[in-house]
Each structure stands twice: as structure tokens, then as C-alpha cells.
Protein backbone atom coordinates (compact mmCIF):
# COMPACT_ATOMS: atom_id res chain seq x y z
CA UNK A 1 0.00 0.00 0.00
CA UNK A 2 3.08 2.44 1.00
CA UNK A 3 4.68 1.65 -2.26
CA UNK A 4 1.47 2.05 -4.27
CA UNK A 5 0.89 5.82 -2.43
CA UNK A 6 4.74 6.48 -3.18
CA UNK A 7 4.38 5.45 -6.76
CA UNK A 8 1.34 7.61 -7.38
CA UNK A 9 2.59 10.82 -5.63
CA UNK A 10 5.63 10.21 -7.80
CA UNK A 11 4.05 10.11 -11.07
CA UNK A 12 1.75 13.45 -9.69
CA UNK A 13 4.98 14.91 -8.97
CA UNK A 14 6.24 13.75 -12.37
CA UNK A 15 2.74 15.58 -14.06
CA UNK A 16 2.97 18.43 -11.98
CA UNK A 17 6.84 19.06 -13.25
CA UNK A 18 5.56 18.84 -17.40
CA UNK A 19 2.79 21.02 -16.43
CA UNK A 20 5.47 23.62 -15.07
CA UNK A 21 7.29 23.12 -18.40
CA UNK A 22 4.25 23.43 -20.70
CA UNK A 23 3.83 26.81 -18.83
CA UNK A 24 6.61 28.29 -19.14
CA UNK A 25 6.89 27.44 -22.71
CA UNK A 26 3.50 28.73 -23.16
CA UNK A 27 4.39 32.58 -21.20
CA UNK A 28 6.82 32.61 -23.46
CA UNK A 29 4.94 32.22 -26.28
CA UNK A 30 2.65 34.70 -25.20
CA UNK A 31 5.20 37.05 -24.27
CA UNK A 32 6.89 37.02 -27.95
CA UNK A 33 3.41 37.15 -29.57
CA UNK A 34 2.39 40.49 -27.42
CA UNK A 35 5.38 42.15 -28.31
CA UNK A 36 4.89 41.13 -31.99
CA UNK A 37 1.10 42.15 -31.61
CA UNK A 38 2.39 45.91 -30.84
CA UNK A 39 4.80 45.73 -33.06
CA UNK A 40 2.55 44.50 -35.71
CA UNK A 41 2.52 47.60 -38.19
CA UNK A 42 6.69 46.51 -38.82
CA UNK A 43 6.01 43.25 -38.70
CA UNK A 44 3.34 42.93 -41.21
CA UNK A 45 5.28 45.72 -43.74
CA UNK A 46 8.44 44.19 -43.07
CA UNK A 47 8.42 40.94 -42.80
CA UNK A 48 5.19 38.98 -44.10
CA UNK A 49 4.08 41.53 -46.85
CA UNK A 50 7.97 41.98 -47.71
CA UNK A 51 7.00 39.46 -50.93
CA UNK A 52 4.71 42.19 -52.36
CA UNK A 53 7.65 44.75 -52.95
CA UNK A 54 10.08 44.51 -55.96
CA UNK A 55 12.88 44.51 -53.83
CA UNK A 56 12.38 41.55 -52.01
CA UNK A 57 16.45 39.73 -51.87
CA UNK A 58 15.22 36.52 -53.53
CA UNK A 59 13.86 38.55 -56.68
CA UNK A 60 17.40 40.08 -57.82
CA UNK A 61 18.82 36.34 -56.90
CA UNK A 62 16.27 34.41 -58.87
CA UNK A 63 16.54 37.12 -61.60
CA UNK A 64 20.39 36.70 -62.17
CA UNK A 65 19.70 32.99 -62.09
CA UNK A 66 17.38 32.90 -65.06
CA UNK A 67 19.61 35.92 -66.79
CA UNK A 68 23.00 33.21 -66.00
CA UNK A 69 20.70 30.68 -67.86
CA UNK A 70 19.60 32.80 -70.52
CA UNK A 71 15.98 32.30 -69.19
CA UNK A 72 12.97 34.95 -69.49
CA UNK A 73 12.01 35.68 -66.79
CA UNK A 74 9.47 38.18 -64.57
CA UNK A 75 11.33 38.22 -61.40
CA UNK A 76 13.19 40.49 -62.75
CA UNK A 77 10.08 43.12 -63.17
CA UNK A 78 7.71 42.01 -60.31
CA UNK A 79 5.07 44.25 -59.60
CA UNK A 80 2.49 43.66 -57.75
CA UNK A 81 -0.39 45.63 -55.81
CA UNK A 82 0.57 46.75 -52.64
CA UNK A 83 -3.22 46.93 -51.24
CA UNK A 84 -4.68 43.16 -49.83
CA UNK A 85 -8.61 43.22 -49.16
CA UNK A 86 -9.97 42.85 -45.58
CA UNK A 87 -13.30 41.22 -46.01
CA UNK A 88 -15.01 41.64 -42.26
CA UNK A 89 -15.13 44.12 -39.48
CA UNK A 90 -12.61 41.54 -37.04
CA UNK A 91 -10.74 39.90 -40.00
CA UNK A 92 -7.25 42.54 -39.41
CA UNK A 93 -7.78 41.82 -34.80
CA UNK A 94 -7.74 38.02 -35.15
CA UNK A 95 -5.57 37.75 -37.92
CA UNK A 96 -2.80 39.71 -36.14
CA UNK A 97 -3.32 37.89 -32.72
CA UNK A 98 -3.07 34.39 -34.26
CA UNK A 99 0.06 35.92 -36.53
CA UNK A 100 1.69 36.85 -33.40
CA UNK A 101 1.11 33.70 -31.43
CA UNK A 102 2.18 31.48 -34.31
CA UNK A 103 5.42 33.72 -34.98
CA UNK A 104 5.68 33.60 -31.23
CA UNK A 105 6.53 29.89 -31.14
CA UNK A 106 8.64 30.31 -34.30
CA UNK A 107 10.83 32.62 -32.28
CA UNK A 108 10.24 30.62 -28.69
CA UNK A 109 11.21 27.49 -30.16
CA UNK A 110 14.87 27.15 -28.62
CA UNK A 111 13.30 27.67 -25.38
CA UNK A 112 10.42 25.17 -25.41
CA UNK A 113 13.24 22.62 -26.77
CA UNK A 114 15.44 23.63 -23.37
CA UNK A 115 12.18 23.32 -21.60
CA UNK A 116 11.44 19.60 -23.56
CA UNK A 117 14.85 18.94 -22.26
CA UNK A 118 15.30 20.14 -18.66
CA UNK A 119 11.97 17.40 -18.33
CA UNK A 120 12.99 14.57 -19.87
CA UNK A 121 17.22 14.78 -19.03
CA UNK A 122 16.63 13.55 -15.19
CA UNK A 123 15.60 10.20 -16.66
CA UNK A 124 18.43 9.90 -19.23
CA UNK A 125 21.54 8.50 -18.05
CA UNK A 126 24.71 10.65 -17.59
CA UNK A 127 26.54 9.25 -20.62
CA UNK A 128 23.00 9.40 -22.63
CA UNK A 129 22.90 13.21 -21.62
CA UNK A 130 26.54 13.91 -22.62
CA UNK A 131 25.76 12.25 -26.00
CA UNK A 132 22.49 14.47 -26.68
CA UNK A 133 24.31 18.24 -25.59
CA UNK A 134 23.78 19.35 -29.16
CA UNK A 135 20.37 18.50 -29.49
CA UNK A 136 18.92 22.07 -28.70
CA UNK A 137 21.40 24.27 -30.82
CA UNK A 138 21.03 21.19 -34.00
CA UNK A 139 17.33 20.90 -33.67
CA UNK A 140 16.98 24.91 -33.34
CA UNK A 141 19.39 25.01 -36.52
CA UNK A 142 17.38 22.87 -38.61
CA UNK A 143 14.05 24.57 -37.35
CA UNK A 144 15.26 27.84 -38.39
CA UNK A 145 17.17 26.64 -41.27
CA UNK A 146 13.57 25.57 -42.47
CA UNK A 147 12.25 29.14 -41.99
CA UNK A 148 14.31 30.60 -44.20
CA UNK A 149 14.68 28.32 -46.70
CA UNK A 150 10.52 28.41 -46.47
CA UNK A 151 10.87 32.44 -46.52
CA UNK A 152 13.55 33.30 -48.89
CA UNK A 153 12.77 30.46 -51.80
CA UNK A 154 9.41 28.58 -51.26
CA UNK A 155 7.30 32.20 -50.19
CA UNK A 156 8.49 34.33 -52.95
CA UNK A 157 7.83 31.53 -55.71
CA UNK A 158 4.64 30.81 -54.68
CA UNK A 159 3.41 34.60 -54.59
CA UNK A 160 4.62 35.38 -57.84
CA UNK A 161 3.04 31.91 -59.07
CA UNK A 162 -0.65 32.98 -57.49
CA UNK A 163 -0.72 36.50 -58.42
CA UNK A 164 0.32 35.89 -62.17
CA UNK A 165 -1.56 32.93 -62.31
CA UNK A 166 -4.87 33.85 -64.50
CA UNK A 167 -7.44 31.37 -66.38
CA UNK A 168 -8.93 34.26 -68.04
CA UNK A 169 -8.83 38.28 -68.44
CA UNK A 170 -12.30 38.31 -66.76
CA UNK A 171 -11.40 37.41 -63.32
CA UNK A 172 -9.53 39.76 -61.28
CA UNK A 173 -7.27 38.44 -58.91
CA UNK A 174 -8.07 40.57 -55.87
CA UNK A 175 -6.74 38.70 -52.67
CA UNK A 176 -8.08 38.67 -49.37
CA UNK A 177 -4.98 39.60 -46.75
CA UNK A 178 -6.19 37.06 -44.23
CA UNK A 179 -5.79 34.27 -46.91
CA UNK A 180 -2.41 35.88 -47.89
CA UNK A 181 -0.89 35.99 -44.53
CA UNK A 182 -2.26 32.34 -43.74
CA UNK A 183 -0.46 30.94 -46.56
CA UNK A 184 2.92 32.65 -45.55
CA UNK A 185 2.70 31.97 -42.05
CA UNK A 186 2.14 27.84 -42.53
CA UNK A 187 4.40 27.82 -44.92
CA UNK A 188 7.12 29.13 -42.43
CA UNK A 189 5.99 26.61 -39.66
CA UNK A 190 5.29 24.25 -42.38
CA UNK A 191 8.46 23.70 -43.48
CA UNK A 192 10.24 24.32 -40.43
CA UNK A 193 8.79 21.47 -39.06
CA UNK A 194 9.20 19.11 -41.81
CA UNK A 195 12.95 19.95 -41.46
CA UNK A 196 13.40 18.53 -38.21
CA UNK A 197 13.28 15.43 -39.78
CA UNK A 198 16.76 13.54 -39.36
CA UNK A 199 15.97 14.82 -34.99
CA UNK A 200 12.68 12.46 -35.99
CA UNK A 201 14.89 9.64 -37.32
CA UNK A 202 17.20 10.08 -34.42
CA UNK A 203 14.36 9.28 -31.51
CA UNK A 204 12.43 6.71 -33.68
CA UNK A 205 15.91 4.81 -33.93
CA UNK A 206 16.51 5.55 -30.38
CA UNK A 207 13.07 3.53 -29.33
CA UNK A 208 13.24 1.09 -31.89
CA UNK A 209 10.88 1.98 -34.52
CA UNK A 210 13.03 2.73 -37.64
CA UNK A 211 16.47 1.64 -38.72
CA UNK A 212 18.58 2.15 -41.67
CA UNK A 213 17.58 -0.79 -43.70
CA UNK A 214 13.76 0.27 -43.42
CA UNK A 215 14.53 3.84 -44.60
CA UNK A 216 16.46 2.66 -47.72
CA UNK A 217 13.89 -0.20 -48.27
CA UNK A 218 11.21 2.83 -48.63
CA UNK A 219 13.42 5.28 -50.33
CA UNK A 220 11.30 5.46 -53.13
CA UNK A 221 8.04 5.70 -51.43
CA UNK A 222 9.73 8.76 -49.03
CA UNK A 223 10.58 10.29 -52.77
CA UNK A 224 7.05 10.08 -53.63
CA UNK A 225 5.66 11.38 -50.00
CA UNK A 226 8.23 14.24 -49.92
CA UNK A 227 6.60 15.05 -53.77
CA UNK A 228 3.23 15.08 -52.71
CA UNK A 229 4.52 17.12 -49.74
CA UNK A 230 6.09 19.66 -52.55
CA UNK A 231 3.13 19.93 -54.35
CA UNK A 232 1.25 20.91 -51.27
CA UNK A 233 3.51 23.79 -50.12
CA UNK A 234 4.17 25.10 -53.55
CA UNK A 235 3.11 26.68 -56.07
CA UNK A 236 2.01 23.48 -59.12
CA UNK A 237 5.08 23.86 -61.24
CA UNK A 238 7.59 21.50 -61.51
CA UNK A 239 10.61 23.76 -60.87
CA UNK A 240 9.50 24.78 -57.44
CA UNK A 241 8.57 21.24 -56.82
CA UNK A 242 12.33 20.05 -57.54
CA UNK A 243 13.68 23.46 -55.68
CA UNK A 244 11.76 21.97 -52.34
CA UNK A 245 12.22 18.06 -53.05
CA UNK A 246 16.25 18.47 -53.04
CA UNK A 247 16.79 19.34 -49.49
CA UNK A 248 14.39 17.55 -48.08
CA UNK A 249 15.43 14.36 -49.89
CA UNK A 250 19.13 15.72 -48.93
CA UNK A 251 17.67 15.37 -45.43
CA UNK A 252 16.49 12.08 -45.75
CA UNK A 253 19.85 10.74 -46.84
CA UNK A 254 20.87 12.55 -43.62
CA UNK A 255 18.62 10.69 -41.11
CA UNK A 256 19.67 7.99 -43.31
CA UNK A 257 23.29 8.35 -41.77
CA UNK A 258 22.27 9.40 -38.07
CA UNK A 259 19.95 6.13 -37.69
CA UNK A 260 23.17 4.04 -38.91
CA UNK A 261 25.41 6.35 -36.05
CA UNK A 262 22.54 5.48 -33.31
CA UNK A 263 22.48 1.66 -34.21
CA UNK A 264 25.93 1.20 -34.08
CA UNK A 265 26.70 2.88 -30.41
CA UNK A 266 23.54 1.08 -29.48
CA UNK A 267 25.13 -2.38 -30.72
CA UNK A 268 28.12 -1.40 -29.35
CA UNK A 269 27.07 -0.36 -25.42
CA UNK A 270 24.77 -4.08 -25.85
């Protein structure tokens, strides 16, 4: 009976130290977003409605690239309207709160990770937590690597894709801003997240689930997911398709690696 009452208050103990954690990660969420939401006017102008102006970096890059090719191209005259509709009275209020929360994590996520790991470290080993130091600063790379991969090649290609992108000289497109901003926004997180895939690979080898032979086995079918994956987060042309597939698939070949790294030192320490 003592034992029973000791384990339970333990594993309270244990829920009332992740609750702790998913607090603090949270007020710091909340924290970033409010001091996005009153700085909202800079970061709507200069960050998520940067695409709309001619100047945007990835424009003059994209331009010399099609120039080095001998390529027509319009990114090197974009022009777009500067004016997005608004289409109800609250559509601006909720669109900049959820911005702010989303953009919030973006920017929080090193310290939720150092939050995810001050909870789960007591219950590694000491040689397990030696071998895992670079898991915030690698995880936070590839997160942010993600972003601005996302922001810099897979945003600006898929803007100039929907705005020239007419059936017919009767329609108008005339975009709503709410729809604009969503599309930039999960595209960011989108991404982000799908490059934290070789720290996926890493824990799934850890516990058992994948190893190397299973991830070359299904090469081919990760070629076609990561495609479908493409399609879905770009615009539908097959250059931005290929421009998104390559590092991913670069990063699959990478987990490829790190589940053949965590086999071996797990064979070897057995």
C-alpha cells in the first residue's frame, strides 16, 4: 500500500513538473506574440508583406539565375499591388493575434526545446545526456534553417506563381490579406517542421521503430511522400517542386546516416 501511495505521488509529482514546463513554454509564447502584436505595423510591412515589394532579396537572386541561364524571366520586373482586401469588421484583430502567437513559437522554439529537455534529461543517463548536448542548438538550426529556406525560396515563388496565375482576363485576382498571410505563415511553420526530420529519425531509432535498412527499403516511397509534400507547399510547377524536393530528400539521406550512427553505439554499449 506504502509503495502504491509512493508510486502515485511520484508520477503526480512527475505531471505536476511537465505542467510547469508546458507553462513556461506557453508565457513565453505569449510574451513574444504580445510584443509582436504591438509591433505589428513593422512586422506585417516588413516581414510577411515583404514578398509584395520589388525589392524583395530573392527577386534580384532568382533574376540573375534565369539571366546566368539565358531564361525569361518576370522576377526580374515584379510588380504587384501593394493593397490586400480585408473582407469583415474583425478579420485585421484576429488575424494579427493568431500571426503573433504562431510567430511567437517560431521565435520561442529554442526555449520550449530547453524546456522539452530540462523534463525529460533527469531520466536519461549521464553518458546518454553527454551524447544528446547538441540537441537544442542542431534541432533549433534545422528549425530555423527551415524558416528561411521556407521564406527566402518557397514564399516568394509561390506569390509570384498565385498572383500571375490567370485562367482568363475576366477574373480579377483581388486577394483577401487574411488568406495571404495564412499561406505565408504555414508555410514558415510548415516547413520548419518538416525539417526537423533527421531529430525524428534520431528518436524513432533511439526507441526502436526505424532503422537504416527500413529507410532505404522505402526510399522510393519517401521520394514520392516528400513530392506530394512539394506539391502541397508550392506553387504546381515543376521547378519549385524540384527546388523543395532536393533538401528535403538531402535530409532524408541525412537521417539515413544518423539512424546508422545510433544503431551502431547502441550495438556497441549491448
Amino acid at each position: 500500500m506504502g509503495n502504491s501511495t509512493e508510486k502515485e505521488m511520484s508520477f503526480l509529482d512527475h505531471l505536476e513538473e511537465l505542467r510547469w514546463h508546458l507553462i513556461r513554454s506557453s508565457v513565453a509564447i505569449f510574451v513574444i506574440g504580445i510584443v509582436l502584436f504591438v509591433f505589428q505595423t513593422e512586422v506585417y510591412e516588413y516581414f510577411l508583406l515583404a514578398h509584395l515589394k520589388s525589392n524583395f532579396p530573392s527577386y534580384h537572386w532568382l533574376c540573375w539565375a534565369s539571366s546566368y541561364f539565358g531564361i525569361d524571366s518576370g522576377f526580374c520586373n515584379v510588380n504587384y499591388p501593394m493593397v490586400l482586401q480585408s473582407l469583415s469588421p474583425t478579420n485585421q484583430l484576429s488575424n494579427s493575434i493568431w500571426t503573433s502567437i504562431i510567430l511567437g513559437f517560431v521565435i520561442a522554439f529554442p526555449y520550449i526545446l530547453f524546456e522539452m529537455w530540462k523534463f525529460i534529461s533527469p531520466g536519461l543517463s549521464s553518458k546518454e545526456r553527454s551524447g544528446s548536448k547538441g540537441f537544442i542548438f542542431v534541432s533549433s538550426f534545422l528549425f530555423f534553417l527551415g524558416v528561411a529556406f521556407s521564406y527566402f525560396v518557397i514564399a516568394p515563388l509561390s506569390v509570384y506563381f498565385f498572383f500571375n496565375y490567370q485562367i482568363t482576363d475576366m477574373i480579377q485576382n483581388n486577394f483577401n490579406f487574411s488568406a495571404y498571410i495564412s499561406m505565408i505563415v504555414n508555410t514558415l511553420l510548415g516547413v520548419a517542421i518538416v525539417f526537423e526530420l533527421p531529430i525524428i529519425i534520431y528518436f524513432l531509432t533511439k526507441i526502436g521503430l526505424v532503422t537504416p535498412q527500413f529507410l532505404k527499403r522505402y526510399r522510393k516511397y519517401a521520394l514520392i511522400i516528400v513530392l506530394i509534400l512539394a506539391a502541397i507547399i508550392t506553387p504546381p510547377d515543376v521547378a519549385s517542386q524540384i527546388i523543395v524536393t532536393i533538401p528535403i530528400m538531402i535530409l532524408y539521406e541525412i537521417s539515413i546516416v544518423i539512424s546508422k550512427v545510433v544503431l551502431k553505439k547502441q550495438e556497441e554499449n549491448a
